[in-house]
Protein backbone atom coordinates (compact mmCIF):
# COMPACT_ATOMS: atom_id res chain seq x y z
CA UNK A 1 101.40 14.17 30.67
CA UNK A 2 101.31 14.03 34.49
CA UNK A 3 100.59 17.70 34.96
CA UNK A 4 97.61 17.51 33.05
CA UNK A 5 96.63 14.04 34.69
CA UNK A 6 96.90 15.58 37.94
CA UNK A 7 94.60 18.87 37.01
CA UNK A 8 92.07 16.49 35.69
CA UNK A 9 92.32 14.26 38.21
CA UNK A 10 91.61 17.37 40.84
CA UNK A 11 88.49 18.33 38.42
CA UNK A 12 87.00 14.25 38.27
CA UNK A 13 87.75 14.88 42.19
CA UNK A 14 85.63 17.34 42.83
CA UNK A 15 82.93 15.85 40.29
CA UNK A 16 82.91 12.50 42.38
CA UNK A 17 82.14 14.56 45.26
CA UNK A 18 80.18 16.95 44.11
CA UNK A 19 78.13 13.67 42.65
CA UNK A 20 78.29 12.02 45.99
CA UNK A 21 77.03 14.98 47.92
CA UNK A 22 74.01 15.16 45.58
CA UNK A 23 73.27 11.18 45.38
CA UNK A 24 73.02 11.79 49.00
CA UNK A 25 71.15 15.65 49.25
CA UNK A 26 68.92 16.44 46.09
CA UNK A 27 67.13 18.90 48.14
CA UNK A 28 69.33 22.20 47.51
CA UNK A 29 69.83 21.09 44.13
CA UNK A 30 66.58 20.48 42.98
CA UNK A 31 65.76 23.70 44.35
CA UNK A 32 68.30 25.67 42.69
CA UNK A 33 67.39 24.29 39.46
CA UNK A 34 63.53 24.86 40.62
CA UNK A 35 64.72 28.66 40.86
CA UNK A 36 66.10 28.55 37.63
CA UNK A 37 62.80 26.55 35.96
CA UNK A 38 64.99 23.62 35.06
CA UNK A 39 64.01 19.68 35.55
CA UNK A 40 64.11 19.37 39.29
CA UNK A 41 62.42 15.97 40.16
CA UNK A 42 64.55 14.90 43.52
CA UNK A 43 65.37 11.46 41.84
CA UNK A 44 66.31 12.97 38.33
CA UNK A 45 68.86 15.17 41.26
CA UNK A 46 70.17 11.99 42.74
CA UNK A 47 70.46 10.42 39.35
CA UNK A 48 72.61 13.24 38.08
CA UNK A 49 75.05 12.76 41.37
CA UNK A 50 75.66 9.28 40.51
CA UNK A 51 76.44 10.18 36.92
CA UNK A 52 78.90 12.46 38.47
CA UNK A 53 79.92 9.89 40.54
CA UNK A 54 80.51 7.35 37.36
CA UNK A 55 82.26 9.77 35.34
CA UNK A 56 84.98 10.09 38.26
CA UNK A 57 85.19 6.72 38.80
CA UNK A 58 85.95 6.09 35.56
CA UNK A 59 88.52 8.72 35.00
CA UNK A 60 90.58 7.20 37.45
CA UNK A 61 89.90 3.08 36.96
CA UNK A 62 89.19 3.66 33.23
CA UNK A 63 91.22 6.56 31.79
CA UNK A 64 90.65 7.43 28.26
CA UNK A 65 88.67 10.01 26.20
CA UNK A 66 85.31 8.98 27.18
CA UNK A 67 85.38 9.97 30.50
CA UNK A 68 87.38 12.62 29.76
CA UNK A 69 84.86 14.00 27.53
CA UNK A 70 81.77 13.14 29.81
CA UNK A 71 84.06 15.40 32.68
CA UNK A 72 83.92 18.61 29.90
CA UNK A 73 80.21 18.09 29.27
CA UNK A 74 78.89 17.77 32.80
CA UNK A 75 81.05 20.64 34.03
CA UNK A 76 79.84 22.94 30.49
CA UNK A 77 76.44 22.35 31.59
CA UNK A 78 77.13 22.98 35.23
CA UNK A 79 79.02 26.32 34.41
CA UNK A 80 75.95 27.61 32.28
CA UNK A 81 73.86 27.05 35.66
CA UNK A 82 76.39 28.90 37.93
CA UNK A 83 76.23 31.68 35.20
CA UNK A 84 72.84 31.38 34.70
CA UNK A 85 72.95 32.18 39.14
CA UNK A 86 75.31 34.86 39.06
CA UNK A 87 72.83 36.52 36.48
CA UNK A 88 70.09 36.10 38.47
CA UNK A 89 71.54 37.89 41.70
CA UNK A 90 70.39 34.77 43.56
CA UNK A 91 72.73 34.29 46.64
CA UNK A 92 71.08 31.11 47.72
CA UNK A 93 72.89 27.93 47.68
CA UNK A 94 73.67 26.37 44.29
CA UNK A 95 73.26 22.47 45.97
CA UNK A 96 76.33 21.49 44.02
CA UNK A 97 77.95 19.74 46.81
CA UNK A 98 74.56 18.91 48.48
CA UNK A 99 73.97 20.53 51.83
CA UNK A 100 77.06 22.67 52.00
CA UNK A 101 75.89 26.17 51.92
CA UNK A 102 77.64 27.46 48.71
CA UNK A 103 76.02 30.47 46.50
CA UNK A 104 77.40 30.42 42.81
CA UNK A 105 79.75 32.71 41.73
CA UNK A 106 81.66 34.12 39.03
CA UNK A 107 84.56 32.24 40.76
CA UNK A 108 82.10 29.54 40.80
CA UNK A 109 81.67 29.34 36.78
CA UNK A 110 85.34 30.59 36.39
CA UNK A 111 86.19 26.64 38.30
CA UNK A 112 83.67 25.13 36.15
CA UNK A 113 84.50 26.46 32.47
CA UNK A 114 88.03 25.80 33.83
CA UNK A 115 87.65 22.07 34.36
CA UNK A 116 85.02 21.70 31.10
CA UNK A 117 88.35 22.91 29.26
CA UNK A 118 90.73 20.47 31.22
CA UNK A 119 88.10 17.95 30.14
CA UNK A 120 88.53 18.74 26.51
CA UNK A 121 92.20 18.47 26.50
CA UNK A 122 92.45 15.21 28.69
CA UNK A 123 90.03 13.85 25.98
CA UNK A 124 91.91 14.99 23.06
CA UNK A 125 95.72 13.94 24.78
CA UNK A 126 93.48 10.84 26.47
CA UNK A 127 94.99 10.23 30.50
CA UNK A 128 95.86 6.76 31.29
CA UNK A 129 93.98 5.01 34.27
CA UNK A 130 95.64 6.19 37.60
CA UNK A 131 97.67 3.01 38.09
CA UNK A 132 99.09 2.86 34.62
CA UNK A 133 100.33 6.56 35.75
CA UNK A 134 103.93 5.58 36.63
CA UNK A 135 104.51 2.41 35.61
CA UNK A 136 108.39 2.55 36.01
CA UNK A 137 107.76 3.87 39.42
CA UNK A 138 104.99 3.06 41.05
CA UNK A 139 106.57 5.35 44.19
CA UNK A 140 105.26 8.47 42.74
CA UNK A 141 101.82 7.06 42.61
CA UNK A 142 100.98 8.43 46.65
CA UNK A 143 102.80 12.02 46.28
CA UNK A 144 101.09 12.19 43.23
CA UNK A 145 97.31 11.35 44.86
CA UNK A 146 98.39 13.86 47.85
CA UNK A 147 98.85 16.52 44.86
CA UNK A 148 95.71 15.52 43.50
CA UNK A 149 93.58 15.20 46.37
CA UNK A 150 94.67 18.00 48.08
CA UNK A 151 94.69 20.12 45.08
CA UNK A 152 90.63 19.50 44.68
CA UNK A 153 90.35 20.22 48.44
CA UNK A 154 92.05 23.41 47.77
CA UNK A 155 89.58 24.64 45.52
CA UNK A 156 86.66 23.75 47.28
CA UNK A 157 87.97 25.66 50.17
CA UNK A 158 89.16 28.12 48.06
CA UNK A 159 85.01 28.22 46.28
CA UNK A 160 83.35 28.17 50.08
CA UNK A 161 85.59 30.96 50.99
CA UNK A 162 83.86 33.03 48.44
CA UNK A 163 80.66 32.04 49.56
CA UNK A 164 80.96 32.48 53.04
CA UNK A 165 82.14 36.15 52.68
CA UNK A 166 78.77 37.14 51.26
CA UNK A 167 76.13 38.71 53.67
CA UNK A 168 73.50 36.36 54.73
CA UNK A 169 70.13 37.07 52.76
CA UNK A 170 67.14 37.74 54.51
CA UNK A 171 64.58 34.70 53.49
C-alpha cells in the first residue's frame, strides 16, 4: 500500500502546488482558459487553486476516498484542457503552475491522465493519512516524504524540460 501512497502522494504534491501557484497567479491561467473559451474570471482562477490546494491538504491530513477521488476529478478535467492545448497548436503557457512558463503537452496530459488514474485507485484501495503511514515505524515516515517530495519535483522538472525545448513563439 505504500507504493501507491507514495505515487499519490507525488500527484496531491504537485496539485497543492500547482493550486498554490494559481491562488497566487490567475493571470496565465485565466488566459489559457480565455484561449480555450472556458470560464476565466481571475477570482473563479484563484478559487480553483485553493481547491487544489484543499484537495492536497486533505490527502495527506485526511486520507481516504474523498480526496482521493476529488485528486482523479481535478486532474481528468485538467488533462482534457492540456489535450484540448496540444490540439490547438497553442505553445503559450498553460498557467498551471502560475507564472512558470510551461506550454502543454502531450507529456503534459500523459502526467495528468496518469495521476486522474492514480486518483481512482487510491480512492477505490482508500490511503491512510500520512502519519497513520507507518505506524510500527514511524522512522520511515522522512525517507518516505524525501521519495515523495522529490518524486513530484522530478516530474515537474521532468514537464518544464519539455517546455523549455520548444522554440519561442513570436507574439
Amino acid at each position: 500500500m505504500e507504493y501507491l501512497a507514495a505515487v499519490y502522494l507525488t500527484a496531491a504534491v504537485l496539485l497543492g502546488a500547482a493550486g498554490a501557484a494559481k491562488a497566487v497567479a490567475p493571470e496565465p491561467a485565466a488566459a489559457a482558459a480565455a484561449r480555450l473559451r472556458l470560464y476565466h474570471r481571475q477570482w473563479a482562477v484563484r478559487l480553483l487553486g485553493i481547491a487544489e490546494l484543499v484537495v492536497a491538504v486533505c490527502a495527506f491530513v485526511a486520507g481516504g476516498p474523498v480526496p482521493a477521488a476529488a485528486l482523479a476529478g481535478l486532474y481528468a478535467g485538467f488533462a482534457a484542457v492540456a489535450a484540448a492545448m496540444v490540439r490547438s497548436g497553442s505553445t503559450a503557457s498553460c498557467g498551471c503552475f502560475g507564472r512558470v512558463e510551461m506550454p502543454a503537452s502531450r507529456r503534459h496530459a500523459a502526467v495528468n491522465v496518469a495521476a486522474a488514474a492514480t486518483g481512482l485507485v487510491a480512492a477505490a484501495w482508500p490511503v491512510e493519512a500520512v502519519d497513520k503511514l507507518f505506524d510500527g515505524q514511524k522512522w520511515l515516515l522522512a525517507p518516505f516524504l524525501v521519495v515523495v517530495f522529490g518524486g513530484a519535483y522530478g516530474v515537474f522538472s521532468w514537464l518544464r524540460a519539455k517546455s523549455e525545448a520548444l522554440p519561442a513563439s513570436s507574439d
